[in-house]
Protein backbone atom coordinates (compact mmCIF):
# COMPACT_ATOMS: atom_id res chain seq x y z
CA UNK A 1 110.29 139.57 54.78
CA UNK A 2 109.43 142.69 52.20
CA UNK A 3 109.25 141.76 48.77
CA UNK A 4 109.45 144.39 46.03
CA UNK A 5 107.25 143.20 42.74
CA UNK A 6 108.54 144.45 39.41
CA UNK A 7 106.79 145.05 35.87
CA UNK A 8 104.02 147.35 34.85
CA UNK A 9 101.69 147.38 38.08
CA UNK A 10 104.50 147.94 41.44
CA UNK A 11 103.84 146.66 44.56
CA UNK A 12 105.61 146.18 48.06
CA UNK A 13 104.14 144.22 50.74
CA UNK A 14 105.02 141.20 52.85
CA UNK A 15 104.64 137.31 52.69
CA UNK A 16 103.82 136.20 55.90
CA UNK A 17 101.39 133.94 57.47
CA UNK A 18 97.90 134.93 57.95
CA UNK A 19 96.85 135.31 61.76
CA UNK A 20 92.88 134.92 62.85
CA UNK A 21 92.70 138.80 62.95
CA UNK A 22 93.17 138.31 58.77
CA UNK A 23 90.30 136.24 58.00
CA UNK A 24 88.22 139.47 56.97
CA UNK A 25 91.22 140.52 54.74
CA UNK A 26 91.77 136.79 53.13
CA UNK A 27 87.74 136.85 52.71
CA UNK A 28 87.83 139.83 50.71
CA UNK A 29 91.43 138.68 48.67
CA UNK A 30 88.90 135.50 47.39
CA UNK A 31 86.14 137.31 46.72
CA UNK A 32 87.81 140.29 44.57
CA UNK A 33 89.43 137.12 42.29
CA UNK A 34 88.25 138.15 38.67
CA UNK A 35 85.67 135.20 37.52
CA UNK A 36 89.15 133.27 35.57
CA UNK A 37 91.40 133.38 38.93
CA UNK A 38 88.37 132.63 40.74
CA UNK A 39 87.89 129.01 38.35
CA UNK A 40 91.77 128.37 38.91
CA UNK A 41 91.98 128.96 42.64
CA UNK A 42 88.53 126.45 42.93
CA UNK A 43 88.72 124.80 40.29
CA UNK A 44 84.99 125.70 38.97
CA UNK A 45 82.29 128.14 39.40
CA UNK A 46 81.91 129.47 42.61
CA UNK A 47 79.39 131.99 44.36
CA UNK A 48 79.95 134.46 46.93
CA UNK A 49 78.32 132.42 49.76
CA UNK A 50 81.02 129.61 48.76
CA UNK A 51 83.64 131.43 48.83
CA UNK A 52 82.92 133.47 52.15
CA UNK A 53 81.53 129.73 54.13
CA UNK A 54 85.19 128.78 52.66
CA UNK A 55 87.47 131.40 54.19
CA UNK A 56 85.45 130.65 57.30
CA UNK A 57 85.83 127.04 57.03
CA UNK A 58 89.80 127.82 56.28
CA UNK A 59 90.18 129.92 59.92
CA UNK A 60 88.33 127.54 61.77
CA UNK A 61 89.69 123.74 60.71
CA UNK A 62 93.41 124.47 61.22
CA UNK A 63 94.48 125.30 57.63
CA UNK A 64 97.69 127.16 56.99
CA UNK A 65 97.34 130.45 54.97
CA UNK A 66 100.45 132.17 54.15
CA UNK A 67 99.33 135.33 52.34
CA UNK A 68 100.56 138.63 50.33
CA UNK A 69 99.88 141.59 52.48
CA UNK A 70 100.55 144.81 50.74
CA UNK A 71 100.91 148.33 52.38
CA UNK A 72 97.78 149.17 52.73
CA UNK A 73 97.04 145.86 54.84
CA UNK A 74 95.35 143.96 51.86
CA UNK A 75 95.89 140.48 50.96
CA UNK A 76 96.57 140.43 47.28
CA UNK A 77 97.82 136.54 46.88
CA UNK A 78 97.02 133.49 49.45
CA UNK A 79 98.78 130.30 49.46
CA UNK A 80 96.71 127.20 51.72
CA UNK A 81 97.91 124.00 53.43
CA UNK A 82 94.99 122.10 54.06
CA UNK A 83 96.18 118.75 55.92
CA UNK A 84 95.01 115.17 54.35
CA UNK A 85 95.07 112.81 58.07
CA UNK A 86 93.64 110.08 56.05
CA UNK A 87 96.20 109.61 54.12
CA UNK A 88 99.27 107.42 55.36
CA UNK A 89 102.26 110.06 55.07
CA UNK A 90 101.77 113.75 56.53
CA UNK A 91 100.09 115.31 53.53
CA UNK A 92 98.98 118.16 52.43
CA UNK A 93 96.97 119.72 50.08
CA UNK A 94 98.11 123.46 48.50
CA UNK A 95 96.05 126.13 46.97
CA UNK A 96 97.17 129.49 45.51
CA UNK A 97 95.07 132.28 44.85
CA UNK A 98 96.88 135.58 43.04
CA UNK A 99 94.94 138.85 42.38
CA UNK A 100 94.96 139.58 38.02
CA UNK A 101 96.91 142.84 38.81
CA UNK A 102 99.41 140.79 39.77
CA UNK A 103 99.65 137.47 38.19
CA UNK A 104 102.68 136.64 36.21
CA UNK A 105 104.96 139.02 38.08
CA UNK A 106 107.05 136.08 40.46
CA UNK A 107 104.68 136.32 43.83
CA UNK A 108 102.86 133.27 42.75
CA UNK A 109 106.28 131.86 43.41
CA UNK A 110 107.44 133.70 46.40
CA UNK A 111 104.27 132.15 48.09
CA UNK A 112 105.13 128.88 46.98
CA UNK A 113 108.56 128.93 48.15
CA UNK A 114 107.29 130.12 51.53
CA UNK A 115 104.71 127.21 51.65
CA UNK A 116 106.86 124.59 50.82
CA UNK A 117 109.48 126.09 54.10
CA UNK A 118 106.31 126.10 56.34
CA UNK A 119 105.24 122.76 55.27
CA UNK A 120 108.65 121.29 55.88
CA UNK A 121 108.72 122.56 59.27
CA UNK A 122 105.34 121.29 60.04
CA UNK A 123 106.46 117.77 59.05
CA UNK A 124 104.42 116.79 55.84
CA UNK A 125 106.17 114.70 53.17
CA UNK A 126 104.03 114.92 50.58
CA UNK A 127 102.13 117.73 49.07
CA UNK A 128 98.97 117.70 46.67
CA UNK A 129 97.82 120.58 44.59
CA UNK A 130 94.66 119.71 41.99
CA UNK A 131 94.47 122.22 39.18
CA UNK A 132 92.06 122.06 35.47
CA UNK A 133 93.78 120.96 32.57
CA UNK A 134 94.21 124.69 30.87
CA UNK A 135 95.62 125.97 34.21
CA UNK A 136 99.23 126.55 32.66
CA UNK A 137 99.88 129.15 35.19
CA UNK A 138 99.64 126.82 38.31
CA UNK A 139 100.48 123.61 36.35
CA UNK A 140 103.93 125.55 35.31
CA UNK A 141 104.42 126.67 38.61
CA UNK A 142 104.12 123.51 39.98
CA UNK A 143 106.45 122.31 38.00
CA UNK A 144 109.50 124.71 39.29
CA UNK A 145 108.57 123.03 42.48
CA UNK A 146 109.18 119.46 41.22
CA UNK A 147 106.06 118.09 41.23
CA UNK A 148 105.26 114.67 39.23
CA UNK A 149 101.62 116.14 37.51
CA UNK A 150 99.23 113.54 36.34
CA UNK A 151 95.92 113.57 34.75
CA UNK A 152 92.86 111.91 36.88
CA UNK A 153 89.14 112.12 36.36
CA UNK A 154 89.64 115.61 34.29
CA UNK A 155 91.93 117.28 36.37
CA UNK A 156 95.74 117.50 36.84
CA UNK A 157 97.34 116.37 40.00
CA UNK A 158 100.71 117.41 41.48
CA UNK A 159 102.27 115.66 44.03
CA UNK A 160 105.69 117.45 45.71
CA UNK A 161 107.95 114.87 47.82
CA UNK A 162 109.02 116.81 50.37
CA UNK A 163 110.96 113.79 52.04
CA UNK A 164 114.60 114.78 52.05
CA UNK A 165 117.15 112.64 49.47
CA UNK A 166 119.55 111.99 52.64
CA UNK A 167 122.55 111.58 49.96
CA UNK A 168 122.01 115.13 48.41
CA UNK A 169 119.89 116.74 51.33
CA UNK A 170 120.55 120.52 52.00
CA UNK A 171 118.10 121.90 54.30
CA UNK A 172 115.91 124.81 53.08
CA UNK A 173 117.74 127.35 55.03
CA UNK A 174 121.13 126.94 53.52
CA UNK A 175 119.52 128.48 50.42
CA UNK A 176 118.91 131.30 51.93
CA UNK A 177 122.51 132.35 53.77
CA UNK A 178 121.01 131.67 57.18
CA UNK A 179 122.50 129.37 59.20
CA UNK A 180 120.71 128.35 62.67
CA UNK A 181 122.41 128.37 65.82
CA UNK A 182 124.27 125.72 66.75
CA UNK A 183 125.68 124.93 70.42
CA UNK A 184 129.30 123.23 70.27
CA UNK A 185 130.71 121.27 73.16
């Protein structure tokens, strides 16, 4: 799907996720975070051989990466499921990573929509994102998302029931005016 971002820097691109072919382009999305989005997205300091032994750590142990891709086949914003199998419900944690030039413009939340869809259809209940305290960006965003956020050990934890309310469930496509197929006897 093409998404249009508004506001002083414009940019058109699509949210999709990222296939092994991308790893280069994700790679280079992590390393041109500015030091700050670099802190948020890690949650501390980070090198260059981190974050490069990361993205290939990220293409190589399953995780999901749903990305930005603008026209000129860049990834400008990265969201992450990273599975938890040791926990007891299919978890997951989440990670978002949005270029400066466009932070605060909506795509943190266009990836985050897309991510939650994705992990719904893989079957995980329960999402985890770990942010710092002065992340108000992420911790906000979080929040739009309905995540109960805690603080634990210096940081703040989300956690995102995905498990549907069976009384007031309507499934993620109905918010979007698509309706699947349905075969009728």
């Amino acid at each position: 799907m093409r998404r249009v971002l508004h506001n002083a820097f414009p940019a058109t691109g699509t949210i999709r996720q990222l296939r092994p072919s991308d790893h280069a382009r994700f790679q280079d999305h992590l390393l041109r975070l500015d030091a700050e989005s670099r802190r948020d997205r890690f949650n501390g300091l980070t090198d260059d051989a981190f974050v490069r032994t990361y993205a290939d750590r990220c293409f190589h142990d399953g995780t999901t990466v749903i990305g930005f891709v603008d026209d000129e086949c860049h990834v400008r914003g990265a969201a992450e499921i990273h599975e938890r199998p040791e926990e007891h419900d299919p978890t997951a944690e989440i990670a978002f990573s949005v270029e400066k030039h466009l932070q605060h413009r909506g795509l943190g939340g266009f990836l985050f929509e897309r991510l939650i869809g994705h992990a719904y259809a893989l079957g995980y209940e329960k999402l985890l994102v770990t942010t710092h305290p002065q992340n108000q960006a992420m911790k906000a965003l979080a929040r739009r998302f309905n995540a109960r956020l805690s603080f634990d050990c210096g940081e703040t934890v989300g956690v995102i029931e995905l498990r549907p309310d069976r009384e007031n469930f309507v499934p993620f496509w109905a918010h979007h005016g698509v309706h699947p197929y349905v075969a009728h006897e």
